[in-house]
PDB file of N, CA and C in Angstrom:
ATOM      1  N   UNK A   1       0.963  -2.451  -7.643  1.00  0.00           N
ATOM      2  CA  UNK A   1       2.065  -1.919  -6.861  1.00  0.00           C
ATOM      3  C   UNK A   1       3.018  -1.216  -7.824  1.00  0.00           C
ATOM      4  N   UNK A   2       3.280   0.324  -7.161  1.00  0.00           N
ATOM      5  CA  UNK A   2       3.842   1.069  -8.533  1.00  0.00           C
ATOM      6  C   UNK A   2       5.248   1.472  -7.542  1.00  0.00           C
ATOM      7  N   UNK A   3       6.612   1.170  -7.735  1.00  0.00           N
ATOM      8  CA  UNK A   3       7.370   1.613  -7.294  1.00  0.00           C
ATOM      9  C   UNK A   3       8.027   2.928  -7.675  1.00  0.00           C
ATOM     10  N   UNK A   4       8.157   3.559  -7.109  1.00  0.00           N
ATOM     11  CA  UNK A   4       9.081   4.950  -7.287  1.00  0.00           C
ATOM     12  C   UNK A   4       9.911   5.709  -6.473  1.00  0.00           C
ATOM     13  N   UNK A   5      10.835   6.624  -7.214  1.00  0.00           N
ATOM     14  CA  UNK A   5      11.768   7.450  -6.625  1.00  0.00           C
ATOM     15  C   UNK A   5      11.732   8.538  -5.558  1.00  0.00           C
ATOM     16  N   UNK A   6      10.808   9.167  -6.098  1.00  0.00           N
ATOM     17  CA  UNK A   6       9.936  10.020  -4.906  1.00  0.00           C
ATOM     18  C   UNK A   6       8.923  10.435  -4.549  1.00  0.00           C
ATOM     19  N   UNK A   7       8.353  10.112  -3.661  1.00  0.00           N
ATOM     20  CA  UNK A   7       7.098   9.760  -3.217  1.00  0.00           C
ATOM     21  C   UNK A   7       6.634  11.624  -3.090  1.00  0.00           C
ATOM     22  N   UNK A   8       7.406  12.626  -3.079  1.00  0.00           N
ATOM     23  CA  UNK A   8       6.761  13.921  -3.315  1.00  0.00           C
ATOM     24  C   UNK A   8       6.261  14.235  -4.707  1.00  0.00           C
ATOM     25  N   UNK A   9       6.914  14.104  -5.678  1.00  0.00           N
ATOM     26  CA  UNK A   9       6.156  14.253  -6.762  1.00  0.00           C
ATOM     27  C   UNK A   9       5.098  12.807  -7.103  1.00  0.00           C
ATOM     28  N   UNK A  10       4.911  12.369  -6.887  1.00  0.00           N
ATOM     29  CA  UNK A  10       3.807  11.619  -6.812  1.00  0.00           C
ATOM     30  C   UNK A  10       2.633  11.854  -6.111  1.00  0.00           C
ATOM     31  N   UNK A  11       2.918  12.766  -4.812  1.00  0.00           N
ATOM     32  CA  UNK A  11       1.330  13.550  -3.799  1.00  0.00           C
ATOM     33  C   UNK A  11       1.032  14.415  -4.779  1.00  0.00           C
ATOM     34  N   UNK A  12       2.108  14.879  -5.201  1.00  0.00           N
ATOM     35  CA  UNK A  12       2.125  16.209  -6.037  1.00  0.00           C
ATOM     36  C   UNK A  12       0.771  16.426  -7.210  1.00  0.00           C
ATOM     37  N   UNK A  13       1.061  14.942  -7.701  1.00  0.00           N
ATOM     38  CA  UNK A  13       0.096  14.898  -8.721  1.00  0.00           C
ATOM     39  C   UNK A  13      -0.954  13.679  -8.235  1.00  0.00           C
ATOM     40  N   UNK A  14      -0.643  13.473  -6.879  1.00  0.00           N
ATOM     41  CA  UNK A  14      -1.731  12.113  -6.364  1.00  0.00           C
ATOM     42  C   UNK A  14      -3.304  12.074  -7.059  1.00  0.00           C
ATOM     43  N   UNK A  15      -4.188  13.167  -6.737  1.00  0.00           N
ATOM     44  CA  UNK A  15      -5.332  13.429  -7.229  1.00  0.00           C
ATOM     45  C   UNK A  15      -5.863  12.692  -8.777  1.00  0.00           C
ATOM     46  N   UNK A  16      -4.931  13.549  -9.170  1.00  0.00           N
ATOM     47  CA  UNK A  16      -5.051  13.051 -10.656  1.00  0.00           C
ATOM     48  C   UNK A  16      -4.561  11.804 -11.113  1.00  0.00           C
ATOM     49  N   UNK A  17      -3.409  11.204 -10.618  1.00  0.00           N
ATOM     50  CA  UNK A  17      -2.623   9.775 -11.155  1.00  0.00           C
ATOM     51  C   UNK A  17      -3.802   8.861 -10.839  1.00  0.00           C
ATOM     52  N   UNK A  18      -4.133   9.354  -9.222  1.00  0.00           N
ATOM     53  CA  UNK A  18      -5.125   7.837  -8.853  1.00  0.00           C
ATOM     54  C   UNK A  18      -6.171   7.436  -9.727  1.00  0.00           C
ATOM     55  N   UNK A  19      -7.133   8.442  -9.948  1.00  0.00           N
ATOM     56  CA  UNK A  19      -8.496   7.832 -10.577  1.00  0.00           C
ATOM     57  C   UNK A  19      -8.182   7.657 -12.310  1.00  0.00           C
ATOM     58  N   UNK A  20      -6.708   7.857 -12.488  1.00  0.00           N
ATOM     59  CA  UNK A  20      -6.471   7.478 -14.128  1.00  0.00           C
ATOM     60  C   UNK A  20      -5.925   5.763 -13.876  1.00  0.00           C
ATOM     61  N   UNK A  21      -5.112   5.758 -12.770  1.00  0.00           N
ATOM     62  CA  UNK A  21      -5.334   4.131 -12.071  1.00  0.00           C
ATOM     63  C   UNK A  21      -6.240   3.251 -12.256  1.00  0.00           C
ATOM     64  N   UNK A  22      -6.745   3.681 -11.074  1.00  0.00           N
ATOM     65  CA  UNK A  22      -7.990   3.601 -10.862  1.00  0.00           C
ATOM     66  C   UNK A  22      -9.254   2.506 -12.070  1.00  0.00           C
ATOM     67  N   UNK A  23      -9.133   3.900 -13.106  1.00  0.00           N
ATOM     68  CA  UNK A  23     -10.060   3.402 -13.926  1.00  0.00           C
ATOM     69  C   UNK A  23      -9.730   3.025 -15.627  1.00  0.00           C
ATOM     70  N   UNK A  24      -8.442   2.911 -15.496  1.00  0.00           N
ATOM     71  CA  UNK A  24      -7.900   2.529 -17.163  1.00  0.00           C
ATOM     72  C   UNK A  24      -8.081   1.228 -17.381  1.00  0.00           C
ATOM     73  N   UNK A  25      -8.355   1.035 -18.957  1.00  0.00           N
ATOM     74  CA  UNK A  25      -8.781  -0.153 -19.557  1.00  0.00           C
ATOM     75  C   UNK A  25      -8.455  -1.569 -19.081  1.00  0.00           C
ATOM     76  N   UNK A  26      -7.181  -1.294 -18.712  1.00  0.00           N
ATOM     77  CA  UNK A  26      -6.838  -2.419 -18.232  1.00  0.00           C
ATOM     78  C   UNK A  26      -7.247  -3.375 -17.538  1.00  0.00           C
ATOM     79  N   UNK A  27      -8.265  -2.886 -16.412  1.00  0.00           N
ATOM     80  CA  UNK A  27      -8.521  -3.068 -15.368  1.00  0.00           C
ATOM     81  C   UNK A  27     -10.585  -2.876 -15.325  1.00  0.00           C
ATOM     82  N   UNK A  28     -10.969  -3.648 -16.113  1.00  0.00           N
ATOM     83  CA  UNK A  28     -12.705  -3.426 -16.305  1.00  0.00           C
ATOM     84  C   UNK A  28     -13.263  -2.893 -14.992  1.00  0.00           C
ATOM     85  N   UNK A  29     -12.681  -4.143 -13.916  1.00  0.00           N
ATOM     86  CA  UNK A  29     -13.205  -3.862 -12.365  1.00  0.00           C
ATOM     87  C   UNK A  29     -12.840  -3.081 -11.508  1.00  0.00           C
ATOM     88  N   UNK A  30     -11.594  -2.017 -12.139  1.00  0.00           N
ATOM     89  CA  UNK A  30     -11.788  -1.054 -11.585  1.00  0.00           C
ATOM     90  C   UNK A  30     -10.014  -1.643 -10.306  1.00  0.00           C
ATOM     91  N   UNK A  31      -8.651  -0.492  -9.894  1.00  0.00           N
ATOM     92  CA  UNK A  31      -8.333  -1.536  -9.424  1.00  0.00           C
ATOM     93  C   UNK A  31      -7.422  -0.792  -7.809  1.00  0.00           C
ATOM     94  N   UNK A  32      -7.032  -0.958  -7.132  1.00  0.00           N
ATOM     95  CA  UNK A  32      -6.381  -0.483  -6.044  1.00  0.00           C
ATOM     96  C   UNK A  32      -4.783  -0.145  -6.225  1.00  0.00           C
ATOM     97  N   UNK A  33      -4.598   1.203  -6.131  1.00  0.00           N
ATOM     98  CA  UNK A  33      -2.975   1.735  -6.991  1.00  0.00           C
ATOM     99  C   UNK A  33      -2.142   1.629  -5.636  1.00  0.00           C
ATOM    100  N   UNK A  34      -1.154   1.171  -5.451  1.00  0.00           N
ATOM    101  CA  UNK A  34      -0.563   1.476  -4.100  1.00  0.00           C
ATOM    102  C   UNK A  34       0.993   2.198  -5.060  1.00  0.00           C
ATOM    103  N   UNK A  35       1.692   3.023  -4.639  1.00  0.00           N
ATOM    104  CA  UNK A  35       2.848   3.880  -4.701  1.00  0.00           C
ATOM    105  C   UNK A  35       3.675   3.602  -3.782  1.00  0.00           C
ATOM    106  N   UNK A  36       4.848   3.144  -3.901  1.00  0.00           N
ATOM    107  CA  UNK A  36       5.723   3.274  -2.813  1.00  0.00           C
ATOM    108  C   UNK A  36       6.854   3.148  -2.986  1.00  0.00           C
ATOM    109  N   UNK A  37       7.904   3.923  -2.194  1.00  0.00           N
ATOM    110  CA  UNK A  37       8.712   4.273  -2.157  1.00  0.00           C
ATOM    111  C   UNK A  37       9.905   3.346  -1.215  1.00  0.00           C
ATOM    112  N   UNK A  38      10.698   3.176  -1.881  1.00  0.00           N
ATOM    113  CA  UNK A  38      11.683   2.314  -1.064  1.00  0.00           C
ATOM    114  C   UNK A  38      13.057   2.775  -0.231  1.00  0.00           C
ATOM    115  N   UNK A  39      12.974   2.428   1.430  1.00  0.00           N
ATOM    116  CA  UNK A  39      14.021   3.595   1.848  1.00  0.00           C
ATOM    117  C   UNK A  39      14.755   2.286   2.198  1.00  0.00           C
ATOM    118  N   UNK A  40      14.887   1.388   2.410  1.00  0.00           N
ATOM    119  CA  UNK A  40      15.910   0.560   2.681  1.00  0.00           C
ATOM    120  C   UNK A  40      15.176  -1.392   2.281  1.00  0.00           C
ATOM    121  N   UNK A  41      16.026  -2.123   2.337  1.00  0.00           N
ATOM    122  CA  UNK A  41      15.339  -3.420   2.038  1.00  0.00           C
ATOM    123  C   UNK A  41      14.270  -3.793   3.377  1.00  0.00           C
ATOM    124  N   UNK A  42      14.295  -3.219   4.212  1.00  0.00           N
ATOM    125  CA  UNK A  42      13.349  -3.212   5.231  1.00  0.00           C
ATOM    126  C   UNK A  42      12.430  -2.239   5.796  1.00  0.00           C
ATOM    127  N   UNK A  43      12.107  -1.548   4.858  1.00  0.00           N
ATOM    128  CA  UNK A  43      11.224  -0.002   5.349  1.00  0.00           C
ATOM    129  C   UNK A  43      11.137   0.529   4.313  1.00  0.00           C
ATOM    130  N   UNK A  44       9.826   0.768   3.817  1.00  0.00           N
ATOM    131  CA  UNK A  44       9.025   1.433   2.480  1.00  0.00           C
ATOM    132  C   UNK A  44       7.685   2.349   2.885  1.00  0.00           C
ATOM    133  N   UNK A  45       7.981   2.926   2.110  1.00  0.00           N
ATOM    134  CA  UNK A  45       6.512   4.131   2.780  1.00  0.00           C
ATOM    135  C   UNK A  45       5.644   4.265   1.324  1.00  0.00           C
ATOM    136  N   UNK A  46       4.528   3.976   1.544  1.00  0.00           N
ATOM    137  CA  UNK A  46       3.331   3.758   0.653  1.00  0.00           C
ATOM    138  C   UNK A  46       2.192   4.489   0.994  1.00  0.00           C
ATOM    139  N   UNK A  47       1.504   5.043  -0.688  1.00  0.00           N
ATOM    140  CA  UNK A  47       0.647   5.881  -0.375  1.00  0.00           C
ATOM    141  C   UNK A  47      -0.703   4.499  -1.174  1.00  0.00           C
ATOM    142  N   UNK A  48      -1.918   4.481  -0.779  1.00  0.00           N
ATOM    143  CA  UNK A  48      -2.804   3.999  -1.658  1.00  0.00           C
ATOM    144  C   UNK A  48      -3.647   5.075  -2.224  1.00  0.00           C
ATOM    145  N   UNK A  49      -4.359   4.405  -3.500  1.00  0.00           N
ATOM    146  CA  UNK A  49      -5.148   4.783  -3.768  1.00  0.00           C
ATOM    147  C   UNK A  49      -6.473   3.668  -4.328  1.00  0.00           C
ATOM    148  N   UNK A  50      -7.320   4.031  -3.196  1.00  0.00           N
ATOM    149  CA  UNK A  50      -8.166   2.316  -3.035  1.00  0.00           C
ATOM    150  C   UNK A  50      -9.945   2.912  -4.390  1.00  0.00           C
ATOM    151  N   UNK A  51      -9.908   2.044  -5.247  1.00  0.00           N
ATOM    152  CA  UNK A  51     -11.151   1.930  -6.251  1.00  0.00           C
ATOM    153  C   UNK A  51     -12.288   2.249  -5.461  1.00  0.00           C
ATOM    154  N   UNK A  52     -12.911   3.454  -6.293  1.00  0.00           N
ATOM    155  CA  UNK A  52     -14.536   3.624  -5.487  1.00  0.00           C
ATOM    156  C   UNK A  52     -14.018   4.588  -3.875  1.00  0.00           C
ATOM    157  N   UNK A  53     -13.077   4.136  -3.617  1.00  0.00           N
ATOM    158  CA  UNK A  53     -12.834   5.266  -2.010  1.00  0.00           C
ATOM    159  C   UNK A  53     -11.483   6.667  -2.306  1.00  0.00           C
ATOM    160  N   UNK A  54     -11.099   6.210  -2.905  1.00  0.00           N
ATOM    161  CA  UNK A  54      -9.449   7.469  -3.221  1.00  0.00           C
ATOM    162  C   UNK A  54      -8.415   7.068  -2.285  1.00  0.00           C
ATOM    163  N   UNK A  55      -7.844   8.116  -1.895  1.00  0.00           N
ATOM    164  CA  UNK A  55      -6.839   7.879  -1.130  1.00  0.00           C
ATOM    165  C   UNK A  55      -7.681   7.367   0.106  1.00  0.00           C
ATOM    166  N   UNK A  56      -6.493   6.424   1.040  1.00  0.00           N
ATOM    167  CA  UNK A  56      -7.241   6.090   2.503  1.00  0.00           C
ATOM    168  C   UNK A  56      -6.020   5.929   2.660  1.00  0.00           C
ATOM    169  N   UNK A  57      -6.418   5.888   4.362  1.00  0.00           N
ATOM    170  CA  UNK A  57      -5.080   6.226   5.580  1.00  0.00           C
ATOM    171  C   UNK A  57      -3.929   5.158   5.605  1.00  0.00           C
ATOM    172  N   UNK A  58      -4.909   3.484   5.522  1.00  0.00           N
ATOM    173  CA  UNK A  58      -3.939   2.541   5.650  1.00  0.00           C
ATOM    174  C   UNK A  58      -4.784   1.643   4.494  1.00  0.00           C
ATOM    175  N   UNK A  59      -4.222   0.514   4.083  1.00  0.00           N
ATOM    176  CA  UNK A  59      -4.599  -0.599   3.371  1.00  0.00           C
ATOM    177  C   UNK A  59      -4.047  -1.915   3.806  1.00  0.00           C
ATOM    178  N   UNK A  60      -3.951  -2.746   4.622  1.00  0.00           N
ATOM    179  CA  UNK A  60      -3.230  -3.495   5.134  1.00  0.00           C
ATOM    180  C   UNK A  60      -2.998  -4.771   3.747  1.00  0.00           C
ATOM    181  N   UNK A  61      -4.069  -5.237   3.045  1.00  0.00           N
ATOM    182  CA  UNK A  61      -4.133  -6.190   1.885  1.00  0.00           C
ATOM    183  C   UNK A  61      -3.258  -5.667   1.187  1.00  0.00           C
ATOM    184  N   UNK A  62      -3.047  -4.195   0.807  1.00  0.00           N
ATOM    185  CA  UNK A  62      -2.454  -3.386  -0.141  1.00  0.00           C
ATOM    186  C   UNK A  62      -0.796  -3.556   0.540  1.00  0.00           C
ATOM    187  N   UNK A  63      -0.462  -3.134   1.862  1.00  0.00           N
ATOM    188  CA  UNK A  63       0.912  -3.502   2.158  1.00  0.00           C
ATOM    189  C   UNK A  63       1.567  -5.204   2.319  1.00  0.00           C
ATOM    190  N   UNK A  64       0.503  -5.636   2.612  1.00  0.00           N
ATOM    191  CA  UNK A  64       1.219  -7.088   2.350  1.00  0.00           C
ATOM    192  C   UNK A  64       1.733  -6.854   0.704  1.00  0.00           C
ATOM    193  N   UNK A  65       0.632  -6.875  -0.457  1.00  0.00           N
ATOM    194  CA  UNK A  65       0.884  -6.802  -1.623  1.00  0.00           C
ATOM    195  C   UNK A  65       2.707  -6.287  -1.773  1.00  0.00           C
ATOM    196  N   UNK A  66       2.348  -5.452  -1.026  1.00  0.00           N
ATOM    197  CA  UNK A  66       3.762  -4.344  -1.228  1.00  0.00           C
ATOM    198  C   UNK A  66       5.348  -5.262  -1.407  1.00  0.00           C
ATOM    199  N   UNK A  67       5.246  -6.007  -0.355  1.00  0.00           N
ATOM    200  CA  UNK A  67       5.817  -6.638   0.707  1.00  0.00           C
ATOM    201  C   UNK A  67       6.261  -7.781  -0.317  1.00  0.00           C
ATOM    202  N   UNK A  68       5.280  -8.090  -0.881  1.00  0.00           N
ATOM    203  CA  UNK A  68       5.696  -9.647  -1.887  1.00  0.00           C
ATOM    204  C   UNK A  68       5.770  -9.176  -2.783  1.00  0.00           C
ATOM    205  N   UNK A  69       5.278  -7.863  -3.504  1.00  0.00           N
ATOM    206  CA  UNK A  69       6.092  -7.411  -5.026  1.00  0.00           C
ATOM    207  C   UNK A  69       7.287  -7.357  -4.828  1.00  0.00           C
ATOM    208  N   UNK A  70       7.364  -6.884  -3.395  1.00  0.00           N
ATOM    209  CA  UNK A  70       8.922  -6.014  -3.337  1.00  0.00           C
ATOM    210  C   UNK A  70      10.139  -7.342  -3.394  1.00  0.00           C
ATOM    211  N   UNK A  71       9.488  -8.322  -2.709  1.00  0.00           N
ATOM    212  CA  UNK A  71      10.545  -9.446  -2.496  1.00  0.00           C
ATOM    213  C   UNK A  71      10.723 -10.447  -3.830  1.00  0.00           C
ATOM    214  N   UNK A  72       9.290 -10.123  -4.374  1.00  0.00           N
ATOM    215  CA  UNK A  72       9.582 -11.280  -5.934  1.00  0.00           C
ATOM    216  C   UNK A  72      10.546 -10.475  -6.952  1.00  0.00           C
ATOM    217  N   UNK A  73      10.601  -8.870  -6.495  1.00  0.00           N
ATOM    218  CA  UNK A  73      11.365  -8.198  -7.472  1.00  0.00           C
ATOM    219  C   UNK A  73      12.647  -7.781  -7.134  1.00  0.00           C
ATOM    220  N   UNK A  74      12.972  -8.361  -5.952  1.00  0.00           N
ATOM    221  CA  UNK A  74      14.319  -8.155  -5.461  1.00  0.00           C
ATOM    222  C   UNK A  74      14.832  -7.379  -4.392  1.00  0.00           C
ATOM    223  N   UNK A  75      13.338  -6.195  -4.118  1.00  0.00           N
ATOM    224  CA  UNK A  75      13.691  -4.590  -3.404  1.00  0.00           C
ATOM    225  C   UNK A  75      13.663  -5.002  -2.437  1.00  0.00           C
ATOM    226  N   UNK A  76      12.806  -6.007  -1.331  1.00  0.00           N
ATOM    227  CA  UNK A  76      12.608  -5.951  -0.284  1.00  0.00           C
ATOM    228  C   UNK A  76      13.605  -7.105   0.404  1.00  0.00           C
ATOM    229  N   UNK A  77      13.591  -7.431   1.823  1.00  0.00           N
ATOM    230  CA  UNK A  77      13.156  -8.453   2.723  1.00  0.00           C
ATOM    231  C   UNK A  77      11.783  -9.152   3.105  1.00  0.00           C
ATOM    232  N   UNK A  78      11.888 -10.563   3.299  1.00  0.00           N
ATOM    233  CA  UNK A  78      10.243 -10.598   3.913  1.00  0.00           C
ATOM    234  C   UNK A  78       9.623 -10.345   5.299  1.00  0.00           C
ATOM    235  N   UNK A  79      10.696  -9.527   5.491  1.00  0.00           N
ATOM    236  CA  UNK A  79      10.005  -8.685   7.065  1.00  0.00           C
ATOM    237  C   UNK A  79      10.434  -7.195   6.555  1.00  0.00           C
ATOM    238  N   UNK A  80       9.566  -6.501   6.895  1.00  0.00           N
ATOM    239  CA  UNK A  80       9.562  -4.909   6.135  1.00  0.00           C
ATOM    240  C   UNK A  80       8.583  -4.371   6.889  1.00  0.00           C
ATOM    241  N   UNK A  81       8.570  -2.553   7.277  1.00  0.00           N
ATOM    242  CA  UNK A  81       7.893  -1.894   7.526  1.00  0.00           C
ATOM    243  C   UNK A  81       7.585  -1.676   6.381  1.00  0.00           C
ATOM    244  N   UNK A  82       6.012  -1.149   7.109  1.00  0.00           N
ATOM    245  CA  UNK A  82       5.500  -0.164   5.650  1.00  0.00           C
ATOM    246  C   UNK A  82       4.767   0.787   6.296  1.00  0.00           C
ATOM    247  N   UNK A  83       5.620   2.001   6.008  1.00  0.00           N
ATOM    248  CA  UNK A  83       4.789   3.425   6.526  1.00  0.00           C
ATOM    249  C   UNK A  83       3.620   3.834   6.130  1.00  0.00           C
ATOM    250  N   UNK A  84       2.517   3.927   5.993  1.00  0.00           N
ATOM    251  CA  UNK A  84       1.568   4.592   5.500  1.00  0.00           C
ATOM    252  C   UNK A  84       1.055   5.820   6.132  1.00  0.00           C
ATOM    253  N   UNK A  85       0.009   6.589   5.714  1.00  0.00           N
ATOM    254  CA  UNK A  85      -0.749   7.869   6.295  1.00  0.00           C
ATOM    255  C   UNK A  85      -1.163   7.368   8.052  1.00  0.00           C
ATOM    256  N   UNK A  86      -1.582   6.309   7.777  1.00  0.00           N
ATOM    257  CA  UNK A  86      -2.023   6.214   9.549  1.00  0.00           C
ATOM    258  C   UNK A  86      -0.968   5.197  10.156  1.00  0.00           C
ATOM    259  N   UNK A  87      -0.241   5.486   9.703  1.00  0.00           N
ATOM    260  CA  UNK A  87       0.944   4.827  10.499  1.00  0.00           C
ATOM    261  C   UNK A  87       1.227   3.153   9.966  1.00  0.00           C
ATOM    262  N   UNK A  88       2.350   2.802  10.905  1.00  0.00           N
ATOM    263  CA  UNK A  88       3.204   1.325  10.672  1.00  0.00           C
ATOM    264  C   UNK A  88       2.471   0.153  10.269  1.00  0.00           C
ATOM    265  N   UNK A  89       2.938  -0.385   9.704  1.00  0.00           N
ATOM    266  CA  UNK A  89       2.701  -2.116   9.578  1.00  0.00           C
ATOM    267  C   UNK A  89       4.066  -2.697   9.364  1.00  0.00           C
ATOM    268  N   UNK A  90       4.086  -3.717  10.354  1.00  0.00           N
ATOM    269  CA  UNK A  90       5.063  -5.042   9.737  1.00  0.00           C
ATOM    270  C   UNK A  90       4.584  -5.688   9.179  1.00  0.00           C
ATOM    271  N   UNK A  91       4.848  -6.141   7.957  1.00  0.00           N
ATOM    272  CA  UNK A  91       4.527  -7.396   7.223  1.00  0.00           C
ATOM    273  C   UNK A  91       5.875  -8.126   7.296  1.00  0.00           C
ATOM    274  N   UNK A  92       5.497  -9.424   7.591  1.00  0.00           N
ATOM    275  CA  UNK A  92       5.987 -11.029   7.202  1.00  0.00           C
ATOM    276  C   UNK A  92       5.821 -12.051   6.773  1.00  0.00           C
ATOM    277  N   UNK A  93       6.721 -12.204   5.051  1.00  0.00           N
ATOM    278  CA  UNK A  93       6.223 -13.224   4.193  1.00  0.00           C
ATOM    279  C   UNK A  93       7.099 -14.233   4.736  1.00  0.00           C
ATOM    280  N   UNK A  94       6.235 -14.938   5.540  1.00  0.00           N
ATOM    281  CA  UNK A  94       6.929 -15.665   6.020  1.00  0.00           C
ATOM    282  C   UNK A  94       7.295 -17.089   5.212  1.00  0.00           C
ATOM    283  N   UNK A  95       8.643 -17.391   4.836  1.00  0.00           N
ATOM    284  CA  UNK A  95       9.313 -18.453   4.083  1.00  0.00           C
ATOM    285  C   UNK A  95       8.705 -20.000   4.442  1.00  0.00           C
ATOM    286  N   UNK A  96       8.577 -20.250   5.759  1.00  0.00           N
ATOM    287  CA  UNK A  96       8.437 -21.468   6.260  1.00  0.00           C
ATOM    288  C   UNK A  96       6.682 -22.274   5.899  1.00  0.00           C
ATOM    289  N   UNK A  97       5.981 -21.171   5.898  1.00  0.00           N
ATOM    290  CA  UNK A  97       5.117 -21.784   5.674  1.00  0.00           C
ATOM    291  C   UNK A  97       4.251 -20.941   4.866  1.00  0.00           C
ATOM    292  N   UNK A  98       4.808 -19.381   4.210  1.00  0.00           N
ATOM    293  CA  UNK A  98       4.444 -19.121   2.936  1.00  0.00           C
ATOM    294  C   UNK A  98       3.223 -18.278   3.050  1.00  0.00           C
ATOM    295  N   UNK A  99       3.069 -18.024   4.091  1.00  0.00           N
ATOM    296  CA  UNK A  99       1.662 -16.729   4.551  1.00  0.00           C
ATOM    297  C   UNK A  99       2.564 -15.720   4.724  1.00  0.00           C
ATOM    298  N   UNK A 100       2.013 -14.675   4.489  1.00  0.00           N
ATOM    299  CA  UNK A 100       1.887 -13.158   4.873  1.00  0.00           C
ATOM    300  C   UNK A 100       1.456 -12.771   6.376  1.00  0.00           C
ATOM    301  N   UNK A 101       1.797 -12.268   6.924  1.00  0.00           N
ATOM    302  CA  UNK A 101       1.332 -11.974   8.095  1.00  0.00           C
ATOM    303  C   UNK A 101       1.900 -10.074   8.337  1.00  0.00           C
ATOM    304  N   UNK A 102       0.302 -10.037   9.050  1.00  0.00           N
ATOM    305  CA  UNK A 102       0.094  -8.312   9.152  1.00  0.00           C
ATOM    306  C   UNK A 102       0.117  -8.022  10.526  1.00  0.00           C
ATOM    307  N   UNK A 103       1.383  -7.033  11.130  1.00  0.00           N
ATOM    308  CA  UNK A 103       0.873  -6.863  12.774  1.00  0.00           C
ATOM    309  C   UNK A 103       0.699  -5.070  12.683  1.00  0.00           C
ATOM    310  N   UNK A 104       0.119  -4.579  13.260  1.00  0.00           N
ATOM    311  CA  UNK A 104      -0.262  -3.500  13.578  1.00  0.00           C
ATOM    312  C   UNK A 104      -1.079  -2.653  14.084  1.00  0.00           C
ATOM    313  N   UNK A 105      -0.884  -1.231  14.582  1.00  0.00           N
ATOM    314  CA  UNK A 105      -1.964  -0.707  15.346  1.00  0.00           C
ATOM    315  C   UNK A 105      -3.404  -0.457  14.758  1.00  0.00           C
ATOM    316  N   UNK A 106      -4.643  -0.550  15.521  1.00  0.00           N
ATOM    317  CA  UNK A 106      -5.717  -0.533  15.251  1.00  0.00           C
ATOM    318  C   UNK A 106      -6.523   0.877  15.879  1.00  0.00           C
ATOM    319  N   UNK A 107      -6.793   1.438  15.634  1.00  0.00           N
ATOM    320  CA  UNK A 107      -7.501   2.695  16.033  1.00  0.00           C
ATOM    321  C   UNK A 107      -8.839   2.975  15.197  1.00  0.00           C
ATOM    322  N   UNK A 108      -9.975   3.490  16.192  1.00  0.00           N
ATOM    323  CA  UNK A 108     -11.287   3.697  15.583  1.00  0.00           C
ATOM    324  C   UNK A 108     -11.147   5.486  15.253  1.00  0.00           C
ATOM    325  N   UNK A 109     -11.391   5.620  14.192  1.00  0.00           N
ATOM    326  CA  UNK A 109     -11.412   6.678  13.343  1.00  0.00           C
ATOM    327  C   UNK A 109     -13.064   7.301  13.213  1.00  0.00           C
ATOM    328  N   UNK A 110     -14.059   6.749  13.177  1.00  0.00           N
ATOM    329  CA  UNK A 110     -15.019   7.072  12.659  1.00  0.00           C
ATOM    330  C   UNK A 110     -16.405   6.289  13.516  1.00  0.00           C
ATOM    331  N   UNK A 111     -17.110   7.323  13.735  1.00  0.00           N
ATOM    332  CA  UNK A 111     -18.456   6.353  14.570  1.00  0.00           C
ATOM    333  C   UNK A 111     -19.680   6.736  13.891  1.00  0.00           C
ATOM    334  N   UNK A 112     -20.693   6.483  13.713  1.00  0.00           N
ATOM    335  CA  UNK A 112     -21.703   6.832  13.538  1.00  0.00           C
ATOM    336  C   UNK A 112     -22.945   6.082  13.225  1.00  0.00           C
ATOM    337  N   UNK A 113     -24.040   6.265  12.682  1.00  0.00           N
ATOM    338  CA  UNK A 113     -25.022   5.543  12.897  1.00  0.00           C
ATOM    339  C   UNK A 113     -26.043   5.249  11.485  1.00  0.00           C
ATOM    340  N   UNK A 114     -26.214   4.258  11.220  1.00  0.00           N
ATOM    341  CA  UNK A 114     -26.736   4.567   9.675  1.00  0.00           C
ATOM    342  C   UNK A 114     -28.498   4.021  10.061  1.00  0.00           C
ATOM    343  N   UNK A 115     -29.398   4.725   9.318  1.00  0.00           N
ATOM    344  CA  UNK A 115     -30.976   4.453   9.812  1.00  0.00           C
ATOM    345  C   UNK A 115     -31.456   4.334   8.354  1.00  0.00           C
TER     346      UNK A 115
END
């Protein structure tokens, strides 16, 4: 989870930042970059960039992530939107009993048939 100032120069150079992410030493297995931008302690807009796929629309594992960097580091609440390319998620780290919880819309994007 990479926080930043503005999420335009970051598309700007998206292409290229991700797969240097992606695939630096650090990380043997290779690792999932999420970017995001913080517009209030309750609403952040995040771009991923998921290992082996590139950019994708939503990451829901990736916005929870978001959600508990943001709160162990001070930026967030543990109820927060998170904007992504295909739209909303609420996440709630929830205090009481310490899960994450993901609500959001589900839409089929893609059909086809593999032989």
């Amino acid at each position: 989870v990479v926080f930043i100032d503005d999420m335009d120069e970051i598309l700007a150079t998206f292409h290229e930042l991700g797969p240097i992410c992606e695939r630096h030493d650090m990380f043997p297995e290779r690792v999932n970059t999420e970017f995001v931008q913080v517009y209030s302690r309750g609403h952040v807009r995040m771009v991923v960039w998921e290992r082996g796929a590139g950019p994708t629309m939503a990451c829901g594992t990736g916005a929870c992530a978001v959600v508990v960097a943001g709160v162990l580091n001070g930026k967030l609440d543990r109820q927060c939107t998170v904007t992504l390319p295909g739209g909303d998620l609420c996440i709630d780290w929830n205090e009481s009993d310490d899960i994450v919880y993901m609500t959001g819309p589900a839409r089929k994007i893609f059909e086809g048939i593999i032989s």
